[in-house]
C-alpha atoms as a PDB file:
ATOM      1  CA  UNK A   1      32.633 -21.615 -67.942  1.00  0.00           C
ATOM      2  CA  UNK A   2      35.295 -22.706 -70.257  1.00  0.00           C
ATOM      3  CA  UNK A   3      36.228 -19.444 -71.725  1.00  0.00           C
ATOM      4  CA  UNK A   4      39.958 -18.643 -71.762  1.00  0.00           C
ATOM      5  CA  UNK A   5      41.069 -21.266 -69.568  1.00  0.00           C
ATOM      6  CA  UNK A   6      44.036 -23.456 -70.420  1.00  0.00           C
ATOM      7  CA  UNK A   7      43.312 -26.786 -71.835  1.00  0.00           C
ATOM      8  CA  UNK A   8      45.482 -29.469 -71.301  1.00  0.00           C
ATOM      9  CA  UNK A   9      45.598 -33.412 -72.725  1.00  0.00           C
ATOM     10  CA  UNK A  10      47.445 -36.004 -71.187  1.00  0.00           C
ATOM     11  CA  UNK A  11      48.508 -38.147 -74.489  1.00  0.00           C
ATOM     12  CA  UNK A  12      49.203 -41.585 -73.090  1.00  0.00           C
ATOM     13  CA  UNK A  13      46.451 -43.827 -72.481  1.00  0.00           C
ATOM     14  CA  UNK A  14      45.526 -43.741 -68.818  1.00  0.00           C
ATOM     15  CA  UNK A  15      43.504 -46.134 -66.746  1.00  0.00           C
ATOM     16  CA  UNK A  16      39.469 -44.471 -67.017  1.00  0.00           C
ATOM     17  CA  UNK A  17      39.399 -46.523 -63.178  1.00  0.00           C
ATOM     18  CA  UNK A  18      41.014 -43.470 -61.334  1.00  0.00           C
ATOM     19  CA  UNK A  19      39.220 -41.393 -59.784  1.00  0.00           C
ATOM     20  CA  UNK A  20      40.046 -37.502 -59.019  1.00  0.00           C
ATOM     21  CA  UNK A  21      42.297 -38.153 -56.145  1.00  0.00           C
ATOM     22  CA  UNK A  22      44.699 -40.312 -58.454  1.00  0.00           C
ATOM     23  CA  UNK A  23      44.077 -37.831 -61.648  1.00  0.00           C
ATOM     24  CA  UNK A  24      45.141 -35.240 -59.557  1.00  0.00           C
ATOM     25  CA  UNK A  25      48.624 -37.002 -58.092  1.00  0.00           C
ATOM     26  CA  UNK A  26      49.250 -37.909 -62.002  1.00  0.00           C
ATOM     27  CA  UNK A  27      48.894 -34.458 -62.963  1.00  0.00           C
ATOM     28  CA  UNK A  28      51.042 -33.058 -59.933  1.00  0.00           C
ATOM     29  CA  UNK A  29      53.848 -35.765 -60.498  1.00  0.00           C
ATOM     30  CA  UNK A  30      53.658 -36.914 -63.810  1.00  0.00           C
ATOM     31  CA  UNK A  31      52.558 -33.506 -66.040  1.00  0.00           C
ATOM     32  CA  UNK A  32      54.746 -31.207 -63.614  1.00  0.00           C
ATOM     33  CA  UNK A  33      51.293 -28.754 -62.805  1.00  0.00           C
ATOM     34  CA  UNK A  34      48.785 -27.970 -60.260  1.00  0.00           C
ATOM     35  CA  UNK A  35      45.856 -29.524 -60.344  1.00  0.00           C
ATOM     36  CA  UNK A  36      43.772 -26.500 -58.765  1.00  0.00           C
ATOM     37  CA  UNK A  37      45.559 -24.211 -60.857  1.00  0.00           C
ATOM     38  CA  UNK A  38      41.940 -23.451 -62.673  1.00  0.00           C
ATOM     39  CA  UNK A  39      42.710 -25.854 -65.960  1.00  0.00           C
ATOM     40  CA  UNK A  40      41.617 -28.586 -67.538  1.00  0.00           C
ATOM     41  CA  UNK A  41      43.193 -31.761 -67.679  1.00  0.00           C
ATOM     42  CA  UNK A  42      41.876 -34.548 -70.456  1.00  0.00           C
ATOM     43  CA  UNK A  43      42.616 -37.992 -70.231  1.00  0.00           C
ATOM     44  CA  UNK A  44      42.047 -40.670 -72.578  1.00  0.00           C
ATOM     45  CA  UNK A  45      42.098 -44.709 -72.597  1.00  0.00           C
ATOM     46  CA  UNK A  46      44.111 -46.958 -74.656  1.00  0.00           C
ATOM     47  CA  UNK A  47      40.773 -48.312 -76.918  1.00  0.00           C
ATOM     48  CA  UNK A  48      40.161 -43.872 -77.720  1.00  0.00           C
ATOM     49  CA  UNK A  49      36.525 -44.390 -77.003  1.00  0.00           C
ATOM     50  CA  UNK A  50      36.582 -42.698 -73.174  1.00  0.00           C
ATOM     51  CA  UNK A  51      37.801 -39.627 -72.083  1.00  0.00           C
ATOM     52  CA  UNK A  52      38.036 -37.478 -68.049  1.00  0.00           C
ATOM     53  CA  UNK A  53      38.316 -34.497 -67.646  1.00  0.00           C
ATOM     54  CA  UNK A  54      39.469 -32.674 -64.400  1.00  0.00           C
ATOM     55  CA  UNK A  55      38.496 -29.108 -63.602  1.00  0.00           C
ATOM     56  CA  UNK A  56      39.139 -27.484 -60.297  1.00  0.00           C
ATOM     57  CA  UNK A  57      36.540 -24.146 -59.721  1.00  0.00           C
ATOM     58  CA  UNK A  58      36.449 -22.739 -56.184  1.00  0.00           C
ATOM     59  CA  UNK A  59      36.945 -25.358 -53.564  1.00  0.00           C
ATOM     60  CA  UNK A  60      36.280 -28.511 -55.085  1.00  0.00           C
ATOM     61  CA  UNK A  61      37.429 -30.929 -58.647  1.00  0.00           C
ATOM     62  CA  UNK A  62      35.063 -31.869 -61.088  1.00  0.00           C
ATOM     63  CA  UNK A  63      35.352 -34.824 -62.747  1.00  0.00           C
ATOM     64  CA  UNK A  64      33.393 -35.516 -66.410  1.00  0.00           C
ATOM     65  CA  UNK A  65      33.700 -38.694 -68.127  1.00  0.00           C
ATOM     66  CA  UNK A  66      32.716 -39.603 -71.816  1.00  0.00           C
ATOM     67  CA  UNK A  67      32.105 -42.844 -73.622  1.00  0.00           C
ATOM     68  CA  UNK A  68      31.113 -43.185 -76.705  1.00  0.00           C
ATOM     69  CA  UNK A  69      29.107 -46.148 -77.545  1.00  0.00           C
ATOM     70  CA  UNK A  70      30.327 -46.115 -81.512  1.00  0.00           C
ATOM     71  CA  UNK A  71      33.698 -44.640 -82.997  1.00  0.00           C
ATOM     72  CA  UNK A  72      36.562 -42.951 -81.500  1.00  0.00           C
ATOM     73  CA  UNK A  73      37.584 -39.970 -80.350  1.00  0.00           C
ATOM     74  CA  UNK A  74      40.355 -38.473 -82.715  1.00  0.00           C
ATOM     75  CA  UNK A  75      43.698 -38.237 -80.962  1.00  0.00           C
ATOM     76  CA  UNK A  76      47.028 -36.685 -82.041  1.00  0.00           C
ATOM     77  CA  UNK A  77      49.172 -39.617 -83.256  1.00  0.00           C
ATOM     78  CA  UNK A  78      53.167 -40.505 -82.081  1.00  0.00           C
ATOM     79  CA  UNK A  79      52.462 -37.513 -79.363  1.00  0.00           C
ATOM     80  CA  UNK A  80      53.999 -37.741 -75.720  1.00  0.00           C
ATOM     81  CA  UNK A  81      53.314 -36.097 -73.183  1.00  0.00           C
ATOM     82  CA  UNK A  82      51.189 -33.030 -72.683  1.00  0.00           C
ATOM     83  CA  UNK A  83      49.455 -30.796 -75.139  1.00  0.00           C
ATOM     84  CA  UNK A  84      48.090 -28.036 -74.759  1.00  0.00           C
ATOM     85  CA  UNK A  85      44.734 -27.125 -76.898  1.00  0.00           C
ATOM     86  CA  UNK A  86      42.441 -24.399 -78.165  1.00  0.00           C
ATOM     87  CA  UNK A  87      38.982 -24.120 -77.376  1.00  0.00           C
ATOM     88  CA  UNK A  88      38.329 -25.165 -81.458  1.00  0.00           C
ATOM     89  CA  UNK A  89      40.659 -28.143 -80.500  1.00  0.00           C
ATOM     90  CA  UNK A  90      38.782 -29.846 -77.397  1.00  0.00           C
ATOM     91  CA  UNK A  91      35.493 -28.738 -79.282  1.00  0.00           C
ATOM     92  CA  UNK A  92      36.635 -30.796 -82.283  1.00  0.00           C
ATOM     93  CA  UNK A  93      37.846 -33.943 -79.891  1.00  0.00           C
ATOM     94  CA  UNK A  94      34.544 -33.507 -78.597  1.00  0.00           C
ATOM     95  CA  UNK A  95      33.188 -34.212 -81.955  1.00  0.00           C
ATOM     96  CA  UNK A  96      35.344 -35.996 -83.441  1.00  0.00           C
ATOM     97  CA  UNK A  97      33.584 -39.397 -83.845  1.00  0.00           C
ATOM     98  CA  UNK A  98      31.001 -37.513 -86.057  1.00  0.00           C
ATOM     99  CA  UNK A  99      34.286 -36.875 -89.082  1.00  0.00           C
ATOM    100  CA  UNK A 100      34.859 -40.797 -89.374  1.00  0.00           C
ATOM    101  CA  UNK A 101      30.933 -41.903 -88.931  1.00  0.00           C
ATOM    102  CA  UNK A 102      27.864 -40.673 -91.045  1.00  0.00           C
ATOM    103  CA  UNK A 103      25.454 -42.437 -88.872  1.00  0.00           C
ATOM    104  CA  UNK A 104      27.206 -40.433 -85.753  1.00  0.00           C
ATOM    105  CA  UNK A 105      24.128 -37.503 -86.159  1.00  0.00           C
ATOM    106  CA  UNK A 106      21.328 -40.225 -85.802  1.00  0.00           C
ATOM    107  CA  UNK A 107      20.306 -40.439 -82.076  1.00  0.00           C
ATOM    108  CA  UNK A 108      21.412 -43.809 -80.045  1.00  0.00           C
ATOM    109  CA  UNK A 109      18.380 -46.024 -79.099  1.00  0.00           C
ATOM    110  CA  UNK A 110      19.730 -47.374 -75.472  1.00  0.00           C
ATOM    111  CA  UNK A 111      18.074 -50.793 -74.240  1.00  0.00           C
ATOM    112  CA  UNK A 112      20.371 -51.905 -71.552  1.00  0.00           C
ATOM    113  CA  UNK A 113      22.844 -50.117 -69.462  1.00  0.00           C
ATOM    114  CA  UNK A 114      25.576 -50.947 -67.388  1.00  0.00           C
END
């Protein structure tokens, strides 16, 4: 699904509260783009443990959201703005807690959820 689309990540650390309607007026007024254009947007908070993503596909947003329980997810440091990425890029943010942990491979017992 991800193939050859444009991959975009919103540097400074945004609120993980908003919800697609407000992720969608940032990117409009903030990043300068249309939301529905077909790309993705990433967004990160200020602790680097949570990312969103925004996606538009054919009539409607989708909105992913990642926590990690452990570690952090590997940003770009004294960037502003708006970068764009590679598919090897957001596959390696995806990852990226498992280059700064060893124990990152072993699977996370979960006894109590929020």
């Amino acid at each position: 699904m991800l193939n050859d689309i444009k991959i975009y990540l919103y540097t400074s650390p945004t609120d993980m509260r908003k919800s697609i309607d407000t992720l969608c007026m940032m990117v409009s007024e903030t990043l300068q783009m249309d939301p529905a254009s077909g790309y993705l947007f990433i967004f990160r908070n200020r602790a680097g443990n949570k990312i969103k993503a925004l996606y538009y596909e054919i009539n409607c947003f989708t909105l992913w959201y990642r926590r990690l329980e452990k570690g952090k997810f590997v940003f770009p440091r004294n960037a502003e703005g708006t970068i764009e990425m590679t598919q090897e890029h957001f596959h390696w943010l995806l990852a990226s807690d498992k280059f700064s942990r060893l124990d990152a491979m072993k699977p996370n017992e979960y006894a109590n959820y929020c």
